[in-house]
Structures are given as C-alpha cells and as structure tokens.
PDB file of N, CA and C in Angstrom:
ATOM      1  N   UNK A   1     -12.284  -1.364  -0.947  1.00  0.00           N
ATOM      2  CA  UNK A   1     -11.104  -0.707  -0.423  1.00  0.00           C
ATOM      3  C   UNK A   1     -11.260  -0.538   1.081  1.00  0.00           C
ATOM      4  N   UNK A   2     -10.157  -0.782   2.035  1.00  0.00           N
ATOM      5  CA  UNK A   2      -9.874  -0.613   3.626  1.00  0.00           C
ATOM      6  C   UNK A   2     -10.363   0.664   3.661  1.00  0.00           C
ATOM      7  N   UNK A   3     -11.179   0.986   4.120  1.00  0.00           N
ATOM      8  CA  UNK A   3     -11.163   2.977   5.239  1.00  0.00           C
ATOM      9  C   UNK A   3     -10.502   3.119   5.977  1.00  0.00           C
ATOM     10  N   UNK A   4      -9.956   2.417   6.825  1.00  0.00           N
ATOM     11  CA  UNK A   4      -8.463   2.567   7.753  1.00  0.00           C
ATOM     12  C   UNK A   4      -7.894   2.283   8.267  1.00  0.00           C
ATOM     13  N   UNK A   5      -6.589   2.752   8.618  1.00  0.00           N
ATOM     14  CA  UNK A   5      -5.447   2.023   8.703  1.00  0.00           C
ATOM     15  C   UNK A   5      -5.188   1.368   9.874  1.00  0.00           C
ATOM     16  N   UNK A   6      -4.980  -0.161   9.745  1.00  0.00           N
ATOM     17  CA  UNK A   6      -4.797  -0.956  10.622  1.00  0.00           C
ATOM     18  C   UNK A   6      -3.784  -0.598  12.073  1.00  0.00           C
ATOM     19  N   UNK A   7      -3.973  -0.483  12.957  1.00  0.00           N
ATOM     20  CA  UNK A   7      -2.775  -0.374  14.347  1.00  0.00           C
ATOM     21  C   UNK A   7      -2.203  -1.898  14.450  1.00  0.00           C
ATOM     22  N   UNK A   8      -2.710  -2.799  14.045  1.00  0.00           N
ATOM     23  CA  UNK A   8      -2.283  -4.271  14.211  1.00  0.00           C
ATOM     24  C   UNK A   8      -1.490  -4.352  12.818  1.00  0.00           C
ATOM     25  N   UNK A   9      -0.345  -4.855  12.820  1.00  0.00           N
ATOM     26  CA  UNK A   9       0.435  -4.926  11.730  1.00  0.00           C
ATOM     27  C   UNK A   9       0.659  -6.605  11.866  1.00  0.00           C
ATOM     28  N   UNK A  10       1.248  -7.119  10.519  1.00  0.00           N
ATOM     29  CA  UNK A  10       1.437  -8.318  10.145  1.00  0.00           C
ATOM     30  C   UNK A  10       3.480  -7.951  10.746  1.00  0.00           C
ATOM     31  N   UNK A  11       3.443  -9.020  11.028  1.00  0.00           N
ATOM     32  CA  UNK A  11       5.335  -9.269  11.209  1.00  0.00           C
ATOM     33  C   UNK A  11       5.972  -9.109   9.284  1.00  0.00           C
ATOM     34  N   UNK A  12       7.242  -8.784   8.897  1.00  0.00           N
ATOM     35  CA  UNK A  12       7.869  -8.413   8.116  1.00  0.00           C
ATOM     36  C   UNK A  12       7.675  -9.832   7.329  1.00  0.00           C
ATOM     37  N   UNK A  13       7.997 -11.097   7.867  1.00  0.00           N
ATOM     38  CA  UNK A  13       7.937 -12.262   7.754  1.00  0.00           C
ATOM     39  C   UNK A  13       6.535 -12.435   7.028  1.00  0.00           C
ATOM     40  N   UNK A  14       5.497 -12.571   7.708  1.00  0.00           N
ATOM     41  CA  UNK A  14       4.082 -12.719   7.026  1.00  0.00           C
ATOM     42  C   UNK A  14       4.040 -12.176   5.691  1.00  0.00           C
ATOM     43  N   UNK A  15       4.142 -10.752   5.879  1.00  0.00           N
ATOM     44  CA  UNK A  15       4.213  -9.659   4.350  1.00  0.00           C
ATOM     45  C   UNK A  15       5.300 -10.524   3.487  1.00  0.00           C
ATOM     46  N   UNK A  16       5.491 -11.416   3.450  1.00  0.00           N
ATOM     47  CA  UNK A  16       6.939 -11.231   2.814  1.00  0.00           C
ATOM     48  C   UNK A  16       6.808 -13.085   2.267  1.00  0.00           C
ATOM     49  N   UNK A  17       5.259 -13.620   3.251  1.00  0.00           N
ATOM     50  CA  UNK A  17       5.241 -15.042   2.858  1.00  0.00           C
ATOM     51  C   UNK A  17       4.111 -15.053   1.878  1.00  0.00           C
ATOM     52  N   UNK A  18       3.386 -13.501   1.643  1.00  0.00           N
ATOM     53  CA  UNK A  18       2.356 -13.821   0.774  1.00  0.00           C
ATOM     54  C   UNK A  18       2.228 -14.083  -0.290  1.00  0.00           C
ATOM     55  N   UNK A  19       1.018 -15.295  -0.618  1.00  0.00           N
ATOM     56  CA  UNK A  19       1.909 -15.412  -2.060  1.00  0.00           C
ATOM     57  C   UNK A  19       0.175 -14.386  -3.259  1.00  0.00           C
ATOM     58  N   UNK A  20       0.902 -14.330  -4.314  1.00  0.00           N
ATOM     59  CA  UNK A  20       0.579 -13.191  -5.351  1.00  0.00           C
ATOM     60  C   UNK A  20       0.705 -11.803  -5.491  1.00  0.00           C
ATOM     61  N   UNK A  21       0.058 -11.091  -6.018  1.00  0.00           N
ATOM     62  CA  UNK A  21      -0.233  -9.882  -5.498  1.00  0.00           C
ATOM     63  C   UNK A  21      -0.526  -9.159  -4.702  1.00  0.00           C
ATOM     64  N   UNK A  22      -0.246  -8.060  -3.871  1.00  0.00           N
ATOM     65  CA  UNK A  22      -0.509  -7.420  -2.861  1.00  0.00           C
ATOM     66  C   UNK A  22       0.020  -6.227  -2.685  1.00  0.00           C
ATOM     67  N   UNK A  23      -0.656  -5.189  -2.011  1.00  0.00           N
ATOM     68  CA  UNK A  23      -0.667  -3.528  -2.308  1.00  0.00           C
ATOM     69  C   UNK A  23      -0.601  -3.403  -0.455  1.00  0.00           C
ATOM     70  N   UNK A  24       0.595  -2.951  -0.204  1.00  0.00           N
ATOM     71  CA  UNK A  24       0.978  -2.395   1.417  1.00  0.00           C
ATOM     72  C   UNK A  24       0.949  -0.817   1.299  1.00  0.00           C
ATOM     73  N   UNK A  25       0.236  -0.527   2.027  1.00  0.00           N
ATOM     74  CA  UNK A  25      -0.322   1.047   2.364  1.00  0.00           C
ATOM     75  C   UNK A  25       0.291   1.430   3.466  1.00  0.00           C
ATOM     76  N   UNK A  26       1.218   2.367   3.990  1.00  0.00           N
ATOM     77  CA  UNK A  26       1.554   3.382   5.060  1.00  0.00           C
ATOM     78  C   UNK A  26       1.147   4.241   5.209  1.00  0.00           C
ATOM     79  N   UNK A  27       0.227   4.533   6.292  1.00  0.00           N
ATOM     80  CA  UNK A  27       0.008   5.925   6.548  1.00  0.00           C
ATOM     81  C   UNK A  27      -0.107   6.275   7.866  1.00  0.00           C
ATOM     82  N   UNK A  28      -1.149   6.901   8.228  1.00  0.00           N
ATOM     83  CA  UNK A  28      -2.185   7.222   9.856  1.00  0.00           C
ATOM     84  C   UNK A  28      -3.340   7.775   8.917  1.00  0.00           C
ATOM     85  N   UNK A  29      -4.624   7.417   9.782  1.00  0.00           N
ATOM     86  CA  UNK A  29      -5.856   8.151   9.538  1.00  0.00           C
ATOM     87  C   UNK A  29      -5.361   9.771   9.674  1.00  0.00           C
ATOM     88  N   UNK A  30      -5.100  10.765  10.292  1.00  0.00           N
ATOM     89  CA  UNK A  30      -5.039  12.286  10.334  1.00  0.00           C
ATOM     90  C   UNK A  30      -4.334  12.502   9.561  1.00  0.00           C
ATOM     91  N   UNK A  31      -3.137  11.968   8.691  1.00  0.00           N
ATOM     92  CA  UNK A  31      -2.109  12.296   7.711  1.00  0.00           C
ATOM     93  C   UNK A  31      -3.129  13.481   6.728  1.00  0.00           C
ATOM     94  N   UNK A  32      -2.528  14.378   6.359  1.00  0.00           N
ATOM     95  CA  UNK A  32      -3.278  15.090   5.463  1.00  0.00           C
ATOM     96  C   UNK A  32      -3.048  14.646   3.757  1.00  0.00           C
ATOM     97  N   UNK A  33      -2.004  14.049   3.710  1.00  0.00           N
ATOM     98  CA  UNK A  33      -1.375  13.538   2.538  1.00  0.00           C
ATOM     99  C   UNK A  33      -2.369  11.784   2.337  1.00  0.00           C
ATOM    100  N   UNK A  34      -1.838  11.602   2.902  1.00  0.00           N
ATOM    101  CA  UNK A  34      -3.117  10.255   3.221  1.00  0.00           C
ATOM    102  C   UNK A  34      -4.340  10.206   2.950  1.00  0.00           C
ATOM    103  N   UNK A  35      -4.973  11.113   3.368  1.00  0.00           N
ATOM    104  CA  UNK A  35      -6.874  11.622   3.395  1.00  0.00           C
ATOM    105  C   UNK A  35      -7.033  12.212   1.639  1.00  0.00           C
ATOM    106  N   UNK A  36      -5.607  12.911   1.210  1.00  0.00           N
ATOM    107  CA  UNK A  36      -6.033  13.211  -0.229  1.00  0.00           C
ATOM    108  C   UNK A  36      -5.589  12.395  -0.838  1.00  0.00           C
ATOM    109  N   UNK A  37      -4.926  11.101  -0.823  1.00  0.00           N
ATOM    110  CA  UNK A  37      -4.548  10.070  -1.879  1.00  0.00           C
ATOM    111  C   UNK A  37      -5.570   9.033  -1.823  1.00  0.00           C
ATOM    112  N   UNK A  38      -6.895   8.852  -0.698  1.00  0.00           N
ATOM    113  CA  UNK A  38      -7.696   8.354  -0.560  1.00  0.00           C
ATOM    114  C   UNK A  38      -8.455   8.077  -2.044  1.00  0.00           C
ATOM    115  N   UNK A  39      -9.263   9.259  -2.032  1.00  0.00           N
ATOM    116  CA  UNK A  39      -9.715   9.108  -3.346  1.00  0.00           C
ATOM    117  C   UNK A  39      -8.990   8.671  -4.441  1.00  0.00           C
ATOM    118  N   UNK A  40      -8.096   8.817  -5.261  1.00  0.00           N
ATOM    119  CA  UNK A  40      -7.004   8.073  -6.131  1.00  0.00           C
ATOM    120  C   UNK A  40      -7.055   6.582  -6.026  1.00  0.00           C
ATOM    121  N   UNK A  41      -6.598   6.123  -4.551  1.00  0.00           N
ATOM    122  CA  UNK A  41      -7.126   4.661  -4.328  1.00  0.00           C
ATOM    123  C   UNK A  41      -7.863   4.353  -4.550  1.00  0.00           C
ATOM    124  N   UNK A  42      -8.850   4.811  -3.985  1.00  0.00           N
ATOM    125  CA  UNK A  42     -10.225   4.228  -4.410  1.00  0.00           C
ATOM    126  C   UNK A  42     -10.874   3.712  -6.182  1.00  0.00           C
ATOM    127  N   UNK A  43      -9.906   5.160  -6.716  1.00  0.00           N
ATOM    128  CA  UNK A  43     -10.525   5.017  -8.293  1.00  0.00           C
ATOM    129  C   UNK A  43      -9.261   4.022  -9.165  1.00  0.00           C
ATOM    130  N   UNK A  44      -8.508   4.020  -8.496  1.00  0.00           N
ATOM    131  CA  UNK A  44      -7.427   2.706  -9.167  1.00  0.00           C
ATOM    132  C   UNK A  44      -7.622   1.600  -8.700  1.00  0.00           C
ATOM    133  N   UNK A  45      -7.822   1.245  -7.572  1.00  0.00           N
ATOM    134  CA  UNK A  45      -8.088  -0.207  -6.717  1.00  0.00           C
ATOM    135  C   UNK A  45      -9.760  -0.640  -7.034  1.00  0.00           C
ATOM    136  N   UNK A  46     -10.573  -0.105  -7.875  1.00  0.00           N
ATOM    137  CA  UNK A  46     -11.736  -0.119  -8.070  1.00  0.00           C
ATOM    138  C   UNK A  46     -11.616  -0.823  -9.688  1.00  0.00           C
ATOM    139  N   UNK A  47     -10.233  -0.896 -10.633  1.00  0.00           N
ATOM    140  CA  UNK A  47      -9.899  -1.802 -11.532  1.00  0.00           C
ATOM    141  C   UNK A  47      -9.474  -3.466 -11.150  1.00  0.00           C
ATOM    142  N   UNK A  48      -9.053  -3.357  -9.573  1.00  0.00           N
ATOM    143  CA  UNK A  48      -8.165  -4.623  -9.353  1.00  0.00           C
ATOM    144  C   UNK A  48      -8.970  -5.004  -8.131  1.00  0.00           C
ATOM    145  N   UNK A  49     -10.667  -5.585  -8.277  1.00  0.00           N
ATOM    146  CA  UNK A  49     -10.950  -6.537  -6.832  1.00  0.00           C
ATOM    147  C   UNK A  49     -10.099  -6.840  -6.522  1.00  0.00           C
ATOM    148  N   UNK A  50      -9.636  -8.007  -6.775  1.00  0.00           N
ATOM    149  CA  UNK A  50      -8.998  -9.604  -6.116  1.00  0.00           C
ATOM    150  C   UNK A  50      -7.663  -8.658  -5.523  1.00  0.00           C
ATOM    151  N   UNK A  51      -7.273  -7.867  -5.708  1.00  0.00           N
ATOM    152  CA  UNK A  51      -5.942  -7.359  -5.182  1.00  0.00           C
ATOM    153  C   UNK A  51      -6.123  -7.479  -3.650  1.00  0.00           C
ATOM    154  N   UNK A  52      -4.908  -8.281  -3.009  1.00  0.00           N
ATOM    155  CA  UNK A  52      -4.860  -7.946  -1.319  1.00  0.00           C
ATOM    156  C   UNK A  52      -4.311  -6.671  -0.572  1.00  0.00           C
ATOM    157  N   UNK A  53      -4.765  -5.942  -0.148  1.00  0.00           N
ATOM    158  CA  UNK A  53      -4.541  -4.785   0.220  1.00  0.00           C
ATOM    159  C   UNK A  53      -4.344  -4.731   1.432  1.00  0.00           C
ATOM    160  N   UNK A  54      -3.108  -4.525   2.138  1.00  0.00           N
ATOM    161  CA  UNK A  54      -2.754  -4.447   3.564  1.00  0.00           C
ATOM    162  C   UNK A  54      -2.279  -2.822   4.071  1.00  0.00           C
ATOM    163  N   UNK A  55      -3.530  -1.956   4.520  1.00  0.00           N
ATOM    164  CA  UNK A  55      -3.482  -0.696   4.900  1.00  0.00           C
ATOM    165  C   UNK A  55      -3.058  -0.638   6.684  1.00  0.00           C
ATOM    166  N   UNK A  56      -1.888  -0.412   6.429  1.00  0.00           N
ATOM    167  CA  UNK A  56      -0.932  -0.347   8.168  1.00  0.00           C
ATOM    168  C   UNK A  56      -1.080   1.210   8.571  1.00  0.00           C
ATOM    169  N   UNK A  57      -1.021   1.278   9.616  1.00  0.00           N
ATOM    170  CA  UNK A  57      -0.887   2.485  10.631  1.00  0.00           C
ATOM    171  C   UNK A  57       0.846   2.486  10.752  1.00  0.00           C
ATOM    172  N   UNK A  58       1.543   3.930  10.095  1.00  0.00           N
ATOM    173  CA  UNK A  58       2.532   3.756  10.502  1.00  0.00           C
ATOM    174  C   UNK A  58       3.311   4.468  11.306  1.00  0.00           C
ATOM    175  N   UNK A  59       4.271   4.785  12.090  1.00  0.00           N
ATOM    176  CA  UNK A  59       4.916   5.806  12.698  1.00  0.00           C
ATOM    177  C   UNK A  59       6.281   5.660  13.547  1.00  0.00           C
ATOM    178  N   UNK A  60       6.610   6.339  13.996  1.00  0.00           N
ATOM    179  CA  UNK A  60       7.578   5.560  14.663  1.00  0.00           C
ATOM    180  C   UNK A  60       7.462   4.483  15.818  1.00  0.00           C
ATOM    181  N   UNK A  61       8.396   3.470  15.726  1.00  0.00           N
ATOM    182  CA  UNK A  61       8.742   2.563  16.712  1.00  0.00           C
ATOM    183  C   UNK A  61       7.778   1.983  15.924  1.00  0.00           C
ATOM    184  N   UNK A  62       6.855   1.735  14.909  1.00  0.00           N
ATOM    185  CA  UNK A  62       6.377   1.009  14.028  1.00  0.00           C
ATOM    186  C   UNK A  62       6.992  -0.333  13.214  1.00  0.00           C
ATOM    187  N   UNK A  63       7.314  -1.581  13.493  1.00  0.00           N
ATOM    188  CA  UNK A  63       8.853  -2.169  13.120  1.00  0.00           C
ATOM    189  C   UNK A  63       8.314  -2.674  11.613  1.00  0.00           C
ATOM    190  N   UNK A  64       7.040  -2.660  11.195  1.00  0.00           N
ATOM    191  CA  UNK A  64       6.898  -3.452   9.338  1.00  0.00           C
ATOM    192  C   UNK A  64       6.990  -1.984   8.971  1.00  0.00           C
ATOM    193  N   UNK A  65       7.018  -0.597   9.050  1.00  0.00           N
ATOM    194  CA  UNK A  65       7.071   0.676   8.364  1.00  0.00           C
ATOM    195  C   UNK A  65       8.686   0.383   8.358  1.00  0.00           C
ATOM    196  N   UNK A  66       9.194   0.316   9.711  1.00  0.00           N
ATOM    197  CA  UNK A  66      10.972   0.642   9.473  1.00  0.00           C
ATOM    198  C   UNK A  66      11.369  -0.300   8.776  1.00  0.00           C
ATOM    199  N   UNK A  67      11.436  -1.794   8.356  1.00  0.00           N
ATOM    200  CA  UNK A  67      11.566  -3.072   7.755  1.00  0.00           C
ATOM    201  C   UNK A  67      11.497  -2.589   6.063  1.00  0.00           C
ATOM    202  N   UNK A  68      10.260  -1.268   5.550  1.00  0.00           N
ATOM    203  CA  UNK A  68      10.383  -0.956   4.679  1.00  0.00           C
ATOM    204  C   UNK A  68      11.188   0.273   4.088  1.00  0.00           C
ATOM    205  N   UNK A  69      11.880   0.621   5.022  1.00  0.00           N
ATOM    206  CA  UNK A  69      12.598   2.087   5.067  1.00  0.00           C
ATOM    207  C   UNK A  69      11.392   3.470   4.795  1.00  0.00           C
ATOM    208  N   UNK A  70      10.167   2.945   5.512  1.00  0.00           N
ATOM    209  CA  UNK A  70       9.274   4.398   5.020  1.00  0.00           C
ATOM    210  C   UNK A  70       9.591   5.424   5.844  1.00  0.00           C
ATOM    211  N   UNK A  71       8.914   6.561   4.802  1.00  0.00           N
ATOM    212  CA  UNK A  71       9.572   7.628   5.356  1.00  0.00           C
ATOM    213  C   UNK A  71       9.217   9.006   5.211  1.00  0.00           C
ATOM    214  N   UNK A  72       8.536   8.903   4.593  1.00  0.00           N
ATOM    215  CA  UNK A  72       6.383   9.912   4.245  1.00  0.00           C
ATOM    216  C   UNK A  72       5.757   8.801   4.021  1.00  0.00           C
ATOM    217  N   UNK A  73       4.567   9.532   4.609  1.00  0.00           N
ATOM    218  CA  UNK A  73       3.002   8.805   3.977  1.00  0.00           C
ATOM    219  C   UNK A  73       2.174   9.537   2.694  1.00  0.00           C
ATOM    220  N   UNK A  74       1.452   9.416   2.182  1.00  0.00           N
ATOM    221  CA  UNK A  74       1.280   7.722   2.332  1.00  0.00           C
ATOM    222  C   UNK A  74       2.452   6.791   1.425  1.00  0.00           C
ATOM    223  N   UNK A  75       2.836   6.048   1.974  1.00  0.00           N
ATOM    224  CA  UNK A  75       3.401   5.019   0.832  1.00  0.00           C
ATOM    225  C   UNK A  75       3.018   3.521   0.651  1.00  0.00           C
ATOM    226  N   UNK A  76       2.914   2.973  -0.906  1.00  0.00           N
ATOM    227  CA  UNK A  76       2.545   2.429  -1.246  1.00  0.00           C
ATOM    228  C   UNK A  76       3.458   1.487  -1.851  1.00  0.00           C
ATOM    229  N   UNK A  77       3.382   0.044  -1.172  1.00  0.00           N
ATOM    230  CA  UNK A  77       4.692  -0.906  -1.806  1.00  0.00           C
ATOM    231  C   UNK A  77       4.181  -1.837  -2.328  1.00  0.00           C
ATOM    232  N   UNK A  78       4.267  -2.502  -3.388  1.00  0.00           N
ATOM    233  CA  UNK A  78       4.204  -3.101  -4.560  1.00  0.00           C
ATOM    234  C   UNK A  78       4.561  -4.194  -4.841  1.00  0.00           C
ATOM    235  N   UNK A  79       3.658  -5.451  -4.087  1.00  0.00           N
ATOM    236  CA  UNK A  79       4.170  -6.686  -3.902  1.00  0.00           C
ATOM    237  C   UNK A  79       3.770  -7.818  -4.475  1.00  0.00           C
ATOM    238  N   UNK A  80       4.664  -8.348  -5.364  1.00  0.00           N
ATOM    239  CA  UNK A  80       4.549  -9.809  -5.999  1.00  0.00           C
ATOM    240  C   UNK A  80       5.388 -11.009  -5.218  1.00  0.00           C
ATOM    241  N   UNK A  81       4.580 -12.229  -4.545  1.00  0.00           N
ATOM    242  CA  UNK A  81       4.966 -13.449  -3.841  1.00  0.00           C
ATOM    243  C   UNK A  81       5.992 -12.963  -2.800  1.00  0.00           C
ATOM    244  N   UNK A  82       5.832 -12.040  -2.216  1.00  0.00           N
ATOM    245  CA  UNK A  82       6.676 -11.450  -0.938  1.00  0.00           C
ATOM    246  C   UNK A  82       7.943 -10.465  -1.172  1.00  0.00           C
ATOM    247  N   UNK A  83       7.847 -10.075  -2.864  1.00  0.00           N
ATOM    248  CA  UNK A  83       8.985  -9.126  -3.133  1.00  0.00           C
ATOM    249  C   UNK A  83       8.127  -8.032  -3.321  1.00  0.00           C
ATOM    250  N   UNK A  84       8.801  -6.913  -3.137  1.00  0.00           N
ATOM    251  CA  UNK A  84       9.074  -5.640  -3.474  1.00  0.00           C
ATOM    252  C   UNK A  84       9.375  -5.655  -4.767  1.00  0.00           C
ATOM    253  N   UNK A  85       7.630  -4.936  -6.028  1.00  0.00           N
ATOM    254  CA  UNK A  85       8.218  -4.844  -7.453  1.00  0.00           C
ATOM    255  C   UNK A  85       7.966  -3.540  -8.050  1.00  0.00           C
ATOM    256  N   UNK A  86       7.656  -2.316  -6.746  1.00  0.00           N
ATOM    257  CA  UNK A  86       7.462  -1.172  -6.979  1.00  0.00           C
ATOM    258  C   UNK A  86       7.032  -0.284  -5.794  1.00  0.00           C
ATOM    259  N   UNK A  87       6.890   1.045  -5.987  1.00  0.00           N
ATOM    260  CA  UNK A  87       6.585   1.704  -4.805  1.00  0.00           C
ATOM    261  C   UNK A  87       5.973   2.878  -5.732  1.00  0.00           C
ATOM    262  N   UNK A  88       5.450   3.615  -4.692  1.00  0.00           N
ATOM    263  CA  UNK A  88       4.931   5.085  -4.882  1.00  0.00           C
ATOM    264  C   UNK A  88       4.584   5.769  -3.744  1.00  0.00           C
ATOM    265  N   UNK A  89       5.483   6.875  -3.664  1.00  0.00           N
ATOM    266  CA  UNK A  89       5.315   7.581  -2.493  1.00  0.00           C
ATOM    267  C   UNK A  89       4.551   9.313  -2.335  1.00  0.00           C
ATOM    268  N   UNK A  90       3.539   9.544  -2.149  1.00  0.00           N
ATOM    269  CA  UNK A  90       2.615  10.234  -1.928  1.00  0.00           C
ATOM    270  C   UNK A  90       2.276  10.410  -3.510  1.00  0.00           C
ATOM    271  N   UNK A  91       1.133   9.444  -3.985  1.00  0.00           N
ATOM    272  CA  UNK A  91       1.174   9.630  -5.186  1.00  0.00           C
ATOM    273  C   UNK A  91       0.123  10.901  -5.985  1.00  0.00           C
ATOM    274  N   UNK A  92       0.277  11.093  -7.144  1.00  0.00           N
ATOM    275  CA  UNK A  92      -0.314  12.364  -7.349  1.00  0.00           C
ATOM    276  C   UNK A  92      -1.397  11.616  -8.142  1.00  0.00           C
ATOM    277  N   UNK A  93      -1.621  10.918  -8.916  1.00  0.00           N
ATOM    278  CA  UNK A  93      -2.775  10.598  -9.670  1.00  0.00           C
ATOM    279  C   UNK A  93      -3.217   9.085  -9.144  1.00  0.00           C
ATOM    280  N   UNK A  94      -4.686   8.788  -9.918  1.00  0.00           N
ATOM    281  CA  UNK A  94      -4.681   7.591  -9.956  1.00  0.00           C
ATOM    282  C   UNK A  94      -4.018   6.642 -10.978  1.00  0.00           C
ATOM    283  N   UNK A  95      -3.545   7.292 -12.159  1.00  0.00           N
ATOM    284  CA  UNK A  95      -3.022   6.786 -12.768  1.00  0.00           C
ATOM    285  C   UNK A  95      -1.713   5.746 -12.710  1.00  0.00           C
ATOM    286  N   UNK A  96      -0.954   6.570 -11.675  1.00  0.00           N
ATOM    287  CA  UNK A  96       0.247   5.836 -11.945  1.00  0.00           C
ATOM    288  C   UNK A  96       0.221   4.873 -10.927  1.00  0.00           C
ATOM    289  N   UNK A  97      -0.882   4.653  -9.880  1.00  0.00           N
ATOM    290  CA  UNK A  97      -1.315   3.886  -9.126  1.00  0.00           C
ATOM    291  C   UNK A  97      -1.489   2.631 -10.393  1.00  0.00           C
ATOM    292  N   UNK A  98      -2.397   2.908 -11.112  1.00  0.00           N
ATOM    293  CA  UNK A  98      -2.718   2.495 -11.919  1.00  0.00           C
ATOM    294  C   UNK A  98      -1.785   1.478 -12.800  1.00  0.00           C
ATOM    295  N   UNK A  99      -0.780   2.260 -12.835  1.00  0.00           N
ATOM    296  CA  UNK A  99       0.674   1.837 -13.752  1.00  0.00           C
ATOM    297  C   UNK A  99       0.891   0.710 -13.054  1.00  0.00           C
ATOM    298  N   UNK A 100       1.404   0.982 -11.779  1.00  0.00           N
ATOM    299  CA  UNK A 100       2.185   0.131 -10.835  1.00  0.00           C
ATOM    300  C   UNK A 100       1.165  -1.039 -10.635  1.00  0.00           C
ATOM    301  N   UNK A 101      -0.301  -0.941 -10.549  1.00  0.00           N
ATOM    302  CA  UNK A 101      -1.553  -2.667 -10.377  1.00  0.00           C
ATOM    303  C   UNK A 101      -1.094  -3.200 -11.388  1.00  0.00           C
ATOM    304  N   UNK A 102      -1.096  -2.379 -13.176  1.00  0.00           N
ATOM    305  CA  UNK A 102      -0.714  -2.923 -14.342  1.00  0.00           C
ATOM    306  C   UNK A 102       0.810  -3.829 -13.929  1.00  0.00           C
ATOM    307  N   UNK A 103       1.711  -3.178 -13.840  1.00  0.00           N
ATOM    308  CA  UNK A 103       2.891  -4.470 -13.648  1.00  0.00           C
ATOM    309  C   UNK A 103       3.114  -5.592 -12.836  1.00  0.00           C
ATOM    310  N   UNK A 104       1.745  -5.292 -11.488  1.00  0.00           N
ATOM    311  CA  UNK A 104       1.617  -6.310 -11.003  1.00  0.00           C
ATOM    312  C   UNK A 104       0.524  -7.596 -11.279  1.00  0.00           C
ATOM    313  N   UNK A 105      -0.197  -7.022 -12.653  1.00  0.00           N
ATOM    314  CA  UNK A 105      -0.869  -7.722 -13.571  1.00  0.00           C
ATOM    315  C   UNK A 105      -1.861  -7.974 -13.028  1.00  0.00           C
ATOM    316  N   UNK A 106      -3.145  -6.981 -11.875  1.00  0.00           N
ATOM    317  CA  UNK A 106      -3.807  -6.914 -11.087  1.00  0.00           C
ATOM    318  C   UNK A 106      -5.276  -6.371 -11.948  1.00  0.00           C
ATOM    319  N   UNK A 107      -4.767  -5.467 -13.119  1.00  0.00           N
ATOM    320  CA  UNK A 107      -6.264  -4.370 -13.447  1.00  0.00           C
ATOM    321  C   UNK A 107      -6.345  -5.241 -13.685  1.00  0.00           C
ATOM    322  N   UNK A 108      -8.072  -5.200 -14.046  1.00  0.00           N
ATOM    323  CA  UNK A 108      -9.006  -5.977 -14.979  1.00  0.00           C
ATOM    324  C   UNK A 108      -9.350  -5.497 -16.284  1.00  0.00           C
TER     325      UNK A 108
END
C-alpha cells in the first residue's frame, strides 16, 4: 500500500486509459479523516496485491479531484478499464472497502 499521497497527479485522460482494475484515493497527508481510513486500507488492500492503486493529493485548483466531482476526503473511486464502477466516501470499515475490491473482482 502507497504511504502518501502523490502532489503529481496523472491527467483525467491517463486515469481513464487504464486498463483493469484500479483504486483512486483523494486525500492530503494532514486530513484527519484520511490518517484514520489509513488503517482500513491497509487491511482491505492487503486481500488485493495486483490492485493498481493511484493515491493523489487533493485540493483545490486540483483538476483530476475536480474531473471527479470530489468533495471530502478521503475518497475512494472504483475503477474498471477507465470507468467509474463505485465509490466510497470517508469510509467507515474495511469491509465495505472490501465489498467494493469484491465487485471489482480484485480480493484474493
């Protein structure tokens, strides 16, 4: 799992040419909401190696956060071959983290 969040972002385009699975993270390192969904990640993304995980720094004037309409952190978007096939926004367990790798057919 990333420790933190990238300041270099991919263009909307890139995110959007990848192909399989892939887990887009919004946040900032100081987010307090962020720092406690850490752990959760860790124990759900610890079912799905191979998952690509793209952890962005987000905020304003941020243009792949606005491209996704985010709007708290952390959020988590849910990507199969460059679509959008789920989200979760400041999530409370690992579980439903969990849910959402399952439909992207990621656990092991």
């Amino acid at each position: 799992m990333i420790s933190s969040y990238s300041t270099v972002a991919p263009s909307r385009e890139e995110v959007d040419a990848l192909p399989g699975p892939t887990l887009v993270e919004f946040g900032t390192d100081w987010c307090g909401f962020c720092k406690a969904a850490q752990p959760l990640l860790a124990e759900a993304l610890a079912a799905a190696p191979a998952l690509r995980h793209l952890k962005i720094e987000d905020g304003s004037g941020r243009a792949l956060g606005r491209s996704f309409k985010v709007k708290l952190w952390p959020t988590l978007v849910f990507m199969r071959d460059g679509r959008e096939v789920g989200r979760l926004v400041r999530p409370a367990s690992a579980e439903l983290i969990r849910q959402e790798l399952g439909r992207l057919g990621t656990v092991a």
